[in-house]
Protein backbone atom coordinates (compact mmCIF):
# COMPACT_ATOMS: atom_id res chain seq x y z
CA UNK A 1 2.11 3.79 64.44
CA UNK A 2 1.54 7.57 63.48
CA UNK A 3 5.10 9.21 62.77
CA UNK A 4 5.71 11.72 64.82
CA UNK A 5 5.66 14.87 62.63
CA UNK A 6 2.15 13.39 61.55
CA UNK A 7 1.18 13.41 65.06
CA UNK A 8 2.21 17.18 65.29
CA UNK A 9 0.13 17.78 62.71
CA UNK A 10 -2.55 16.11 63.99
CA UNK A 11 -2.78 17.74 67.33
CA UNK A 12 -2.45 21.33 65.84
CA UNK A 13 -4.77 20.57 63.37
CA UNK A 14 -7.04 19.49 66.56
CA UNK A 15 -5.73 22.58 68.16
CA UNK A 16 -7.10 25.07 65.79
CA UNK A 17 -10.41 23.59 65.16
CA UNK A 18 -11.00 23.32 68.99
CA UNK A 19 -10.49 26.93 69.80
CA UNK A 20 -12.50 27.90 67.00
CA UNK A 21 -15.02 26.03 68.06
CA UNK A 22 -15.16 27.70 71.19
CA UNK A 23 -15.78 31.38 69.62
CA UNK A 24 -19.54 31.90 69.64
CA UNK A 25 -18.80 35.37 67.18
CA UNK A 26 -15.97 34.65 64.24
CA UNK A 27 -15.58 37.54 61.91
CA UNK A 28 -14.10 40.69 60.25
CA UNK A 29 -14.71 43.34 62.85
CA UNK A 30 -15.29 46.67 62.20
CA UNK A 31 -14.09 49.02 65.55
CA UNK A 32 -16.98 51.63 66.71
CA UNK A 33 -14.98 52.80 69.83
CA UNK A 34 -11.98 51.63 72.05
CA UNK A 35 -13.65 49.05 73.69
CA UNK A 36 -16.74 48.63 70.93
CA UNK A 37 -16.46 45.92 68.08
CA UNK A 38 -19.07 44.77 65.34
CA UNK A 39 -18.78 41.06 63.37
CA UNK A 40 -21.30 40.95 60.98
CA UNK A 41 -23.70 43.89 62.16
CA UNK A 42 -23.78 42.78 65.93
CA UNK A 43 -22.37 44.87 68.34
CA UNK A 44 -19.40 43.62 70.85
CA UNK A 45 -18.31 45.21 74.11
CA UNK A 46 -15.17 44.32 74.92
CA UNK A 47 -15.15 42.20 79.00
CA UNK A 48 -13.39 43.71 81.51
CA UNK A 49 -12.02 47.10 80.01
CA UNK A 50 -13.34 50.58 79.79
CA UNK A 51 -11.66 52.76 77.42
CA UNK A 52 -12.02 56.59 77.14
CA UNK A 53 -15.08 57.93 76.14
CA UNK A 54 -15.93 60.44 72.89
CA UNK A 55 -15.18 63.61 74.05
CA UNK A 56 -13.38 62.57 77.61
CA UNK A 57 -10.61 65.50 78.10
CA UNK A 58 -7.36 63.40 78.33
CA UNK A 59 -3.86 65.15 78.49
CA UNK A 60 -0.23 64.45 77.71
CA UNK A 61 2.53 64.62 80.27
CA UNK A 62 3.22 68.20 79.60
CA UNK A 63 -0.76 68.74 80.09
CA UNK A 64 -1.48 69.25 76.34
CA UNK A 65 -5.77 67.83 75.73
CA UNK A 66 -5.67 65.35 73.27
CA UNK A 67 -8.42 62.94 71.68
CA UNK A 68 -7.21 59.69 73.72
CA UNK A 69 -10.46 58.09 73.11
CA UNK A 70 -9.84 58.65 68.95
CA UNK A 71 -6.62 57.23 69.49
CA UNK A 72 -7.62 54.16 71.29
CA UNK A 73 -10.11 53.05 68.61
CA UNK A 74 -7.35 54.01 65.60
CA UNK A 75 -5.28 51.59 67.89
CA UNK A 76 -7.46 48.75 68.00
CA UNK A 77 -8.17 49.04 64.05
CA UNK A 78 -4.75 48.96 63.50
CA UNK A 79 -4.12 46.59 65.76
CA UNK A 80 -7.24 44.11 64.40
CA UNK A 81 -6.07 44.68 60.30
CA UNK A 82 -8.16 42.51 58.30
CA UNK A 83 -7.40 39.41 60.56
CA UNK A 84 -10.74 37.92 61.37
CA UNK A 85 -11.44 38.14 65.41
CA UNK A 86 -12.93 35.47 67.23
CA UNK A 87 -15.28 36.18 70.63
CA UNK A 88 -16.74 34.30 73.55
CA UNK A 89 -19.86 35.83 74.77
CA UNK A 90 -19.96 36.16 78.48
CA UNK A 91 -22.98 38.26 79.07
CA UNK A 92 -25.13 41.17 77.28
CA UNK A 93 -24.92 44.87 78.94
CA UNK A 94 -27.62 47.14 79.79
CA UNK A 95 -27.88 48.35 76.20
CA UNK A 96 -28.61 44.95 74.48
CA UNK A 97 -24.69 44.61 73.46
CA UNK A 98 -23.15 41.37 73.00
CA UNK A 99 -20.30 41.77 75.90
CA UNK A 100 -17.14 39.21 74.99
CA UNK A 101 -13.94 38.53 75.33
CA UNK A 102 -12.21 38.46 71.92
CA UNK A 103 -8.82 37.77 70.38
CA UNK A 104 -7.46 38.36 66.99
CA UNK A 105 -4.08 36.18 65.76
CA UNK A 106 -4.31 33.99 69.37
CA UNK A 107 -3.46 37.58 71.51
CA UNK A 108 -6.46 39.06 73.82
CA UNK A 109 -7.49 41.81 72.46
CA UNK A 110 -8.72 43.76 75.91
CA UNK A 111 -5.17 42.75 77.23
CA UNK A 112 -3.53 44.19 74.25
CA UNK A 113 -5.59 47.14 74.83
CA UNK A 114 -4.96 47.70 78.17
CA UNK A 115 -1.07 46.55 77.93
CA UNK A 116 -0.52 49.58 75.68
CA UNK A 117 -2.33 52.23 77.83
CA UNK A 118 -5.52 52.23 75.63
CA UNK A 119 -8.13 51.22 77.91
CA UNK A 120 -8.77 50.74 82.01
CA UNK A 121 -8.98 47.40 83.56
CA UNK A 122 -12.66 47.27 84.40
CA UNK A 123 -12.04 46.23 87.81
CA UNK A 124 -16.38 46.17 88.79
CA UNK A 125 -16.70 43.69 86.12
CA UNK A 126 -13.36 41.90 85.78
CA UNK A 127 -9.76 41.41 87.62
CA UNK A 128 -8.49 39.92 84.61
CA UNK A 129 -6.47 42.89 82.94
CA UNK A 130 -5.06 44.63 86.40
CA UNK A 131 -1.74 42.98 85.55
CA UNK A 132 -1.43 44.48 82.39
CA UNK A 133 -2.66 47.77 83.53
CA UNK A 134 -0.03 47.68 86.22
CA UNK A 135 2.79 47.23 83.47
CA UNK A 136 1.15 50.09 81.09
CA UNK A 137 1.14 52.16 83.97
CA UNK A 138 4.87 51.14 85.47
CA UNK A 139 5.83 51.86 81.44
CA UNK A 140 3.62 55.08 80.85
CA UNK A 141 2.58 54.15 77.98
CA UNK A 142 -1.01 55.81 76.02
CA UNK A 143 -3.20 57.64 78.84
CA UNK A 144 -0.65 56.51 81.78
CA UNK A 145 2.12 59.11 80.17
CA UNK A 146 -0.22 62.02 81.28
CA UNK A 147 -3.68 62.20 83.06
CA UNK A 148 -7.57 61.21 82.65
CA UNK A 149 -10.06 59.73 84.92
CA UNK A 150 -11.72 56.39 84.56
CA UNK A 151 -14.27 56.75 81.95
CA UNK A 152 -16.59 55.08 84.35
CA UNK A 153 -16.15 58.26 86.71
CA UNK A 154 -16.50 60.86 84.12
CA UNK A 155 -19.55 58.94 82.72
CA UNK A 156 -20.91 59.19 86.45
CA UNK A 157 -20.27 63.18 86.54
CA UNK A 158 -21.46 63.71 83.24
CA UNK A 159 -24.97 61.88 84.64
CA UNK A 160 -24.75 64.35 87.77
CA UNK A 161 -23.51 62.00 90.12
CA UNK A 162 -26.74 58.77 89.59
């Protein structure tokens, strides 16, 4: 009979080496954008979120423009550290990317993301994150403390309306 502090050991050993086996991408990521990662030189978009884009006009509560799609990706980088990130691919986007859902230290990172009012809950592709866009919003936190659009409608005006 297994003692029972060997038989912890045991199943979190198990543990560990299951959910790594279920990452298809394992790696140091480097952050491109807010919702753009790359392990070992191939791209990641990040399921279900849509954070601002490169020059998307953002603003503070007191209506001040500020760079919320710089600060989103300084987030995430922070955020990631040097901690490897693992990812489960779920499909590949229109532009050839790798599109995942990805966790660093056992926490989602696209929750994390969206939690702190750094990225939208990509409803189109996902209802996962609503939640957690419901309690950045109820907390203001990141974009919900002022104003933007959904980068998915200023992407849409910036291609005249297609």
């Amino acid at each position: 009979m297994i003692a029972p502090i060997k038989r912890i050991i045991i199943t979190i050993v198990a543990a560990t080496l299951s959910s790594a086996a279920c990452a298809d991408i394992v790696g140091r990521a480097s952050v491109i954008d807010g919702d753009t990662i790359e392990i070992r030189g191939q791209r990641i978009r990040l399921h279900g979120i849509d954070a601002p884009e490169k020059g998307q006009p953002c603003f503070d509560a007191s209506g001040k423009s500020y760079r919320c799609d710089q600060i989103a990706a300084m987030a995430l980088d922070e955020f990631i550290g040097a901690s490897p990130v693992a990812c489960r691919e779920r499909d590949t986007d229109r532009y050839g990317r790798t599109v995942a859902t990805c966790a660093v230290r056992g926490v989602d990172i696209e929750a994390w993301l969206v939690r702190n009012g750094h990225a939208f809950a990509y409803r189109h592709y996902s209802s996962n994150y609503i939640g957690a866009e419901q309690e950045a919003k109820n907390n203001r936190r990141g974009i919900w403390a002022g104003h933007t659009q959904p980068p998915w409608d200023w992407r849409k005006e910036r291609r005249g309306g297609l």
